[in-house]
Protein backbone atom coordinates (compact mmCIF):
# COMPACT_ATOMS: atom_id res chain seq x y z
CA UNK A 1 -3.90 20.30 -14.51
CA UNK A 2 -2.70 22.95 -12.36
CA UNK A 3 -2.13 22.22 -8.68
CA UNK A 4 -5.63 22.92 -6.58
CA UNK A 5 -3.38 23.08 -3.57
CA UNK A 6 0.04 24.37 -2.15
CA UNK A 7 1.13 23.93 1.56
CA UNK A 8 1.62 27.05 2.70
CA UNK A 9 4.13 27.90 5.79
CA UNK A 10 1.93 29.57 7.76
CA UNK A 11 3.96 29.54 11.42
CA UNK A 12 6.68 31.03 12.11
CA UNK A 13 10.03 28.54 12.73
CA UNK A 14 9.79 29.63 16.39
CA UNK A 15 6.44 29.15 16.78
CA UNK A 16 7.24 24.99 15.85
CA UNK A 17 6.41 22.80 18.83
CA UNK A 18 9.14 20.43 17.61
CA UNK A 19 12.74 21.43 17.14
CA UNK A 20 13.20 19.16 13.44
CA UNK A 21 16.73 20.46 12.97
CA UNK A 22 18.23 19.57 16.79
CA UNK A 23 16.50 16.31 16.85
CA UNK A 24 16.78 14.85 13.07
CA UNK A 25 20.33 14.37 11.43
CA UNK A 26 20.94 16.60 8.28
CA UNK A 27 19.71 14.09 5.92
CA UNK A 28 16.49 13.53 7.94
CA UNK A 29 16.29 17.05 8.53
CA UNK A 30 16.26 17.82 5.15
CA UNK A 31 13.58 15.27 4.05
CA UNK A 32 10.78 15.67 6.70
CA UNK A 33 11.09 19.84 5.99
CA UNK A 34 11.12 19.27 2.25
CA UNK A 35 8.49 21.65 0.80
CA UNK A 36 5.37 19.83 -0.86
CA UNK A 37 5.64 17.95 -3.85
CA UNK A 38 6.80 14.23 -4.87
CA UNK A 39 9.38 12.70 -2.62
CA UNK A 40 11.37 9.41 -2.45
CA UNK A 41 13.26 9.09 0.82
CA UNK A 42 15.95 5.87 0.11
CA UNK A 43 16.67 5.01 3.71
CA UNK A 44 18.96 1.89 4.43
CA UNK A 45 18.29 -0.49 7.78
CA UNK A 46 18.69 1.29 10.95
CA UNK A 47 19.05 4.78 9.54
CA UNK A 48 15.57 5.78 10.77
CA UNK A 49 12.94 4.96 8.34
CA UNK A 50 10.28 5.43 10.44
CA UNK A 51 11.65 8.51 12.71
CA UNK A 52 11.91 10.29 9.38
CA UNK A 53 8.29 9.48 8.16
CA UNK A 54 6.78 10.13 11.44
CA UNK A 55 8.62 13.92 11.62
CA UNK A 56 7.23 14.10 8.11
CA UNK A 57 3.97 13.86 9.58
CA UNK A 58 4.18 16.06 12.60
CA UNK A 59 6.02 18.70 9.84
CA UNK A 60 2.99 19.01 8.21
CA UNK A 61 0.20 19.00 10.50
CA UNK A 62 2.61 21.91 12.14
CA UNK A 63 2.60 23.44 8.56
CA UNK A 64 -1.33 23.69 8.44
CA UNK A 65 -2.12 20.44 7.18
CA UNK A 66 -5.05 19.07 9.27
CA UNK A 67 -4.54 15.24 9.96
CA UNK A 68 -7.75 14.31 8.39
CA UNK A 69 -6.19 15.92 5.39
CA UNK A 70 -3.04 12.83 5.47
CA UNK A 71 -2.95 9.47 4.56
CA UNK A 72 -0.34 7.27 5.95
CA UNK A 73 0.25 4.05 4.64
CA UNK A 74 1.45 1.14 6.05
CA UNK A 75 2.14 -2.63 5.87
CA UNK A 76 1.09 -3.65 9.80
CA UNK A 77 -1.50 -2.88 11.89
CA UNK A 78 1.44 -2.53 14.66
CA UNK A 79 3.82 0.10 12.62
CA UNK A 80 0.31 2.14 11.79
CA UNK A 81 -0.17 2.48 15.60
CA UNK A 82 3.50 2.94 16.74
CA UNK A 83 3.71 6.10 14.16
CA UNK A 84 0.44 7.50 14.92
CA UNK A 85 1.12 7.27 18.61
CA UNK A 86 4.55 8.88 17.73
CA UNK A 87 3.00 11.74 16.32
CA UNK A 88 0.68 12.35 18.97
CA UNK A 89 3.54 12.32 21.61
CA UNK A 90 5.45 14.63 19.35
CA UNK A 91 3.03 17.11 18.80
CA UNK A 92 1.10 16.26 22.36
CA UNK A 93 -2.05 14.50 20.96
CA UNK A 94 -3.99 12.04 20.12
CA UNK A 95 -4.01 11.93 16.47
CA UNK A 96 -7.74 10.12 15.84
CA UNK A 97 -8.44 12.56 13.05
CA UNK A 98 -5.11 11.39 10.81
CA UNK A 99 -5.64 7.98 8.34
CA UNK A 100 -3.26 5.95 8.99
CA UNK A 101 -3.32 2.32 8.20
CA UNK A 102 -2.91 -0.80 6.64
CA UNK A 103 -3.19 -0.11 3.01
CA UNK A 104 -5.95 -3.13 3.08
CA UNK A 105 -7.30 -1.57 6.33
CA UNK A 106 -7.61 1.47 4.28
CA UNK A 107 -9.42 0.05 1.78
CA UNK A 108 -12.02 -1.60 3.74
CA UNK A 109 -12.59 1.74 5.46
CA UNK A 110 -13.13 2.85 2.15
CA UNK A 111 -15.40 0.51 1.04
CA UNK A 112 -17.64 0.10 4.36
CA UNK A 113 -18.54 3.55 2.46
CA UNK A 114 -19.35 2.75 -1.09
CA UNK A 115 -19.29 -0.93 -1.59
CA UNK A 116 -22.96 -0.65 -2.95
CA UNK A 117 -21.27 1.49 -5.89
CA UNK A 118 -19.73 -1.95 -7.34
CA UNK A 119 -22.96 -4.13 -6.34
CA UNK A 120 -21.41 -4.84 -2.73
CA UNK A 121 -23.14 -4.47 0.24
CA UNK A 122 -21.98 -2.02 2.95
CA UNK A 123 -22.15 -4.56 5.60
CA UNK A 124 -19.73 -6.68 3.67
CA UNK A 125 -17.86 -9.58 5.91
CA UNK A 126 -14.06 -9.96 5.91
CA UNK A 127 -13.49 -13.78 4.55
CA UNK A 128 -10.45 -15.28 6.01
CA UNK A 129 -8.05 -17.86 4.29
CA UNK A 130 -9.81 -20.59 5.46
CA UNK A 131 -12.84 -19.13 4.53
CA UNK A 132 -11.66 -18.56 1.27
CA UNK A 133 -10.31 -22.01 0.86
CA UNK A 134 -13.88 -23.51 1.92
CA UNK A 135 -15.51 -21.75 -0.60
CA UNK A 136 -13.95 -22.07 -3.95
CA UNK A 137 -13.82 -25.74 -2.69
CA UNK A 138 -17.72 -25.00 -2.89
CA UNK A 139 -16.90 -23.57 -6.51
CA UNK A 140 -14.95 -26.13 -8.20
CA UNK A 141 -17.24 -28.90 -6.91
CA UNK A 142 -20.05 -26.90 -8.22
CA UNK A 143 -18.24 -26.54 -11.63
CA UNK A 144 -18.50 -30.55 -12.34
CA UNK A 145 -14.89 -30.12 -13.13
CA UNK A 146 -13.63 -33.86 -12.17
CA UNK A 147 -10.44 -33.03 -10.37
CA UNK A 148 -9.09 -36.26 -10.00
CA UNK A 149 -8.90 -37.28 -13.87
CA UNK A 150 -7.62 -33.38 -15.00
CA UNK A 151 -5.55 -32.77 -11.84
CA UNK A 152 -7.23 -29.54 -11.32
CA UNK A 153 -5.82 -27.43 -9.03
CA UNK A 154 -6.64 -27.62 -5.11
CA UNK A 155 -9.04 -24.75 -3.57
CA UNK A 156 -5.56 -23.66 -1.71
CA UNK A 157 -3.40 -23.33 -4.80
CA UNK A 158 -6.46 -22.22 -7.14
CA UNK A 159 -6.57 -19.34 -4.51
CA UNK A 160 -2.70 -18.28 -4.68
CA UNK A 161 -3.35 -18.47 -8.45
CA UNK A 162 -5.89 -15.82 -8.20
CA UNK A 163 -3.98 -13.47 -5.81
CA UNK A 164 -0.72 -13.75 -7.80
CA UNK A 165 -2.57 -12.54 -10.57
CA UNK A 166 -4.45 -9.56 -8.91
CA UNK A 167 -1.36 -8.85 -6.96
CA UNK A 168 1.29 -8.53 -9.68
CA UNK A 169 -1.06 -6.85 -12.04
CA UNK A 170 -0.96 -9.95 -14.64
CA UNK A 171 -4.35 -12.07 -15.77
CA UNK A 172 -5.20 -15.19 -14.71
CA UNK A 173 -3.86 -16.54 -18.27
CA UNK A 174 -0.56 -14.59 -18.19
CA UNK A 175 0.11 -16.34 -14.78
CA UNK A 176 -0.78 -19.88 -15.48
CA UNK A 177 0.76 -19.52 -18.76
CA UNK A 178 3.72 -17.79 -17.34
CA UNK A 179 4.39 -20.00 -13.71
CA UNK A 180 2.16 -22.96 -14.33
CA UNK A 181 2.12 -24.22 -17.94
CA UNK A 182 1.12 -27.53 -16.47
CA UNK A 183 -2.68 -25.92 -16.14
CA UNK A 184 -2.60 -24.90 -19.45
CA UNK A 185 -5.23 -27.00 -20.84
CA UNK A 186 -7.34 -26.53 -17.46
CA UNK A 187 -7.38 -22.83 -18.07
CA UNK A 188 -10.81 -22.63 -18.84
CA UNK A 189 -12.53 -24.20 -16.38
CA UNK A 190 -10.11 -22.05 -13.97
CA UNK A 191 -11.32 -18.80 -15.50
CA UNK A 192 -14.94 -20.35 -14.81
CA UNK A 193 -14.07 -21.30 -11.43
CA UNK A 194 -12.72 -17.77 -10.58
CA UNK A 195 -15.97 -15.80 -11.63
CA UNK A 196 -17.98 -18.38 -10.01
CA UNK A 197 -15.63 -17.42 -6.89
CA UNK A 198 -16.52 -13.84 -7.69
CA UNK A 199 -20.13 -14.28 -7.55
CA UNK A 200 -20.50 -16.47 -5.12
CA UNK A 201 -18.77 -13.59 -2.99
CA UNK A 202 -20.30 -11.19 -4.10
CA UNK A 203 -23.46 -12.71 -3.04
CA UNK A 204 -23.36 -13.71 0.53
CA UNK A 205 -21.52 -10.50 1.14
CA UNK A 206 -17.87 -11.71 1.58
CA UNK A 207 -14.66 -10.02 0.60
CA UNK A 208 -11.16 -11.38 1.09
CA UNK A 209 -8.19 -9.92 1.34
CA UNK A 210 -7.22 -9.28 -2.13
CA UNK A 211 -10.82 -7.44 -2.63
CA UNK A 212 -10.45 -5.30 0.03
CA UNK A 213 -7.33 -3.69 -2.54
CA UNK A 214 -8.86 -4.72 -6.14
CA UNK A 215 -12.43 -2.96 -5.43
CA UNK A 216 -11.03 -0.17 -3.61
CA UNK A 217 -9.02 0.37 -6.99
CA UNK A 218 -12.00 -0.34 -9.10
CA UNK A 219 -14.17 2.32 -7.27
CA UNK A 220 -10.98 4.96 -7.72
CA UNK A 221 -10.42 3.78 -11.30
CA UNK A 222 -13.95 3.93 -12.43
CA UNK A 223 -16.37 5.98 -10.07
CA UNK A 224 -15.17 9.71 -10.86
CA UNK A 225 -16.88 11.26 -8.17
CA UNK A 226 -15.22 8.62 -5.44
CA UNK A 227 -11.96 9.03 -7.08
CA UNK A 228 -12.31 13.14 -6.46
CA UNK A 229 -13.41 12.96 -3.40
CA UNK A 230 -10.78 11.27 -1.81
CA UNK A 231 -8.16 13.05 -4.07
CA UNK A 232 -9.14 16.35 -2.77
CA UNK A 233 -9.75 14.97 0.88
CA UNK A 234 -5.67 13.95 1.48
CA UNK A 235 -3.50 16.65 1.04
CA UNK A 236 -0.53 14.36 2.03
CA UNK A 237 0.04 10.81 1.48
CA UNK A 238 2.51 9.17 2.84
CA UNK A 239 3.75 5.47 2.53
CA UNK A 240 6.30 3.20 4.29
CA UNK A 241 7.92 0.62 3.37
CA UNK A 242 7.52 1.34 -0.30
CA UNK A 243 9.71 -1.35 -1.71
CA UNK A 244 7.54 -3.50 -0.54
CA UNK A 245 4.63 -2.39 -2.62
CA UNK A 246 3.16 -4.19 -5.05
CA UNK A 247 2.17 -3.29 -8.75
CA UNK A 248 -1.99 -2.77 -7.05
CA UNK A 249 -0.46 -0.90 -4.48
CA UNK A 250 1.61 1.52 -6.36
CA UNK A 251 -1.03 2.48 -8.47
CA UNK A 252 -3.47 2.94 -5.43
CA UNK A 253 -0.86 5.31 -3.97
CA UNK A 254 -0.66 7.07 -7.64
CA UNK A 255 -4.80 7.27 -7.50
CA UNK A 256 -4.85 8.18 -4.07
CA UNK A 257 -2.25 11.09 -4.34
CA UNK A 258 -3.42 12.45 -7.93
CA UNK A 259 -4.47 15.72 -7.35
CA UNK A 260 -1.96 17.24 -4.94
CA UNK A 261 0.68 15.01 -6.02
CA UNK A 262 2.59 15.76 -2.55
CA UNK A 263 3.34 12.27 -1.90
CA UNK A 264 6.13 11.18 0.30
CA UNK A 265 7.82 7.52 0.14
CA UNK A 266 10.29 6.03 2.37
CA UNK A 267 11.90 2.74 1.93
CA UNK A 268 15.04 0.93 1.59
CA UNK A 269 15.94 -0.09 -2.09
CA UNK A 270 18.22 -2.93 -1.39
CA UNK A 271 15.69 -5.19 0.16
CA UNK A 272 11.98 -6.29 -0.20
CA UNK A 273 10.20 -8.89 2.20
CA UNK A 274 6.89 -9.32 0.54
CA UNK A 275 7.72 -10.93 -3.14
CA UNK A 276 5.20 -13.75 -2.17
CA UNK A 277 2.95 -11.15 -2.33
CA UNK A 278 4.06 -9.93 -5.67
CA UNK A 279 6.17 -6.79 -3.89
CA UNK A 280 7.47 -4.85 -6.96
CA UNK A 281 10.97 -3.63 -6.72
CA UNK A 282 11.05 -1.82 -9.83
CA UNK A 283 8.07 0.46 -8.02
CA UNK A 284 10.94 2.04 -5.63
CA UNK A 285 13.73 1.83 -8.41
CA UNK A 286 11.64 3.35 -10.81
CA UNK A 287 9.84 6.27 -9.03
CA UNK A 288 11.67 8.90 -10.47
CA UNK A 289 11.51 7.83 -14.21
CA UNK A 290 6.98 7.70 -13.23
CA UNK A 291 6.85 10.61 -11.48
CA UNK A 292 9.41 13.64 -13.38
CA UNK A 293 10.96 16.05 -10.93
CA UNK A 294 10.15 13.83 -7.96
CA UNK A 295 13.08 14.71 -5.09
CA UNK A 296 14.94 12.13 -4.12
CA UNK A 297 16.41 12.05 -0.49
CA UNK A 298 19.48 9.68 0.86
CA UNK A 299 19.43 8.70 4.80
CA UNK A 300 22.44 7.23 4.61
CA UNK A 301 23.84 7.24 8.72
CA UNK A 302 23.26 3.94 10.68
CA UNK A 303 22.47 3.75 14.18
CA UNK A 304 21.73 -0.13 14.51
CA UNK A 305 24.70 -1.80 12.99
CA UNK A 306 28.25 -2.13 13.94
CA UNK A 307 29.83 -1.20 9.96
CA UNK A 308 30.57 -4.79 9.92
CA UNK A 309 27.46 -5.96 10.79
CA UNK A 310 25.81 -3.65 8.42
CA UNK A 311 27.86 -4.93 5.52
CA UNK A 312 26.60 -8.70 6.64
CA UNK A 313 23.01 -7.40 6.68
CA UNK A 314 23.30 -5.62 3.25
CA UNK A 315 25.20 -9.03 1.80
CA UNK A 316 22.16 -11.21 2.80
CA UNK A 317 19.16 -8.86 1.40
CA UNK A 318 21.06 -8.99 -2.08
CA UNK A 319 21.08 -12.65 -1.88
């Protein structure tokens, strides 16, 4: 399918509010005014990650992209704000109208929308852990599963079971068979337990953190409409931190970006922080080989780190 949109430079270089080429270094320079398309931005620590994804921003909305037209992407609440207040200084605005977020803040903003499309309700509450843990407690004692005599897994680990499956893209067989072979013979009654979970959910209008991705991607992945809405809505989506994506995450950001395909990603392929959370490497290493012709950018000058002290830090996130 044949692009539906191109970005089209329509202000003149003078007319820029923000001088990119006396305030960026060439290598950030030449990222944030790439031209649209697919982009992977390999930035090591202190080089200025987030300067050169926040410039990206402000380089398009100056570009004629409207900020309810880009998605930003995030893993806090706290680098969502910093970067959307960074825009706004840059270009001398509050940015309201850009989405920028959490990608799980994202998704419930999403879903507040259409939950009732997967047999949700709108007014869905966000469970916390301990909320979680409390009810599939309520689930495996309503299973009759006698957890003392099997040694069925606690409501805590039962839970990580479940995530690290969602998370990493795997079923709930693949990962007990895979990580815990000792539940092997319970892994019926665990598949029971987890769509009693499900239900029971799904019922007095809860959703925990690992739903707030899963039926955001099951609403993109099945509901055609939803999934072309939102394609054509963001003409730019932009993540950070991409090596710390996970395998649901990547393919969100795929979904999300599908259309347009002018996607920029920043991170720093020598180091992720989130593998208890199934973070994918291979997403970052691999983006050029899943998306052909995708540009690939090098920030390569460090302003933190003494050379020394940048070797140290480089040593460590290889270990």
């Amino acid at each position: 399918m044949a692009r539906e949109y191109e970005l089209h430079m329509n202000r003149p270089a003078a007319g820029l509010r923000i001088d990119y080429a006396g305030e960026l270094n060439p290598q950030q320079h030449e990222a944030v005014t790439a031209p649209p398309g697919l982009s992977l931005v390999l930035a090591g620590a202190g080089s200025g990650k987030t300067r050169t994804l926040t410039y990206r921003v402000a380089w398009l909305i100056e570009n004629g992209v409207a900020p309810n037209r880009i998605l930003l992407l995030t893993f806090t609440n706290k680098a969502a704000r910093e970067m959307m207040g960074r825009v706004g200084a840059l270009l001398g605005g509050e940015m309201l109208q850009l989405w920028g977020g959490t990608f799980h803040s994202i998704g419930l903003r999403i879903l507040r929308l259409h939950a009732d499309r997967l047999g949700h309700r709108p007014d869905f509450t966000v469970a916390d852990r301990e909320d979680v843990k409390d009810l599939l407690g309520a689930c495996i004692g309503e299973s009759g599963v006698d957890v003392k005599a099997t040694r069925f897994p606690k409501a805590e680990a039962l839970g990580d079971l479940f995530s690290t499956a969602i998370n990493t893209g795997r079923t709930l067989a693949e990962v007990i068979a895979q990580e815990h072979a000792a539940f092997l013979p319970l892994a019926p009654q665990i598949h029971a337990v987890q769509e009693r979970f499900a239900e029971r959910k799904r019922r007095a209008g809860l959703m925990d953190f690992d739903d707030l991705l899963v039926l955001w991607h099951r609403l993109m992945s099945e509901h055609a409409d939803v999934r072309a809405l939102y394609q054509q809505r963001f003409h730019a989506v932009l993540v950070d931190e991409y090596q710390d994506t996970n395998h649901l995450q990547a393919s969100l950001v795929d979904l999300m970006s599908g259309l347009h395909r002018n996607l920029t990603v920043v991170g720093d392929d020598a180091q992720s922080i989130y593998s208890w959370r199934g973070a994918d490497l291979s997403n970052i290493l691999e983006f050029p080989k899943r998306h052909p012709g995708a540009r690939v950018f090098r920030i390569e000058t460090n302003y933190r780190s003494t050379p020394q002290i940048l070797a140290v830090e480089i040593g460590r996130a290889h270990v």
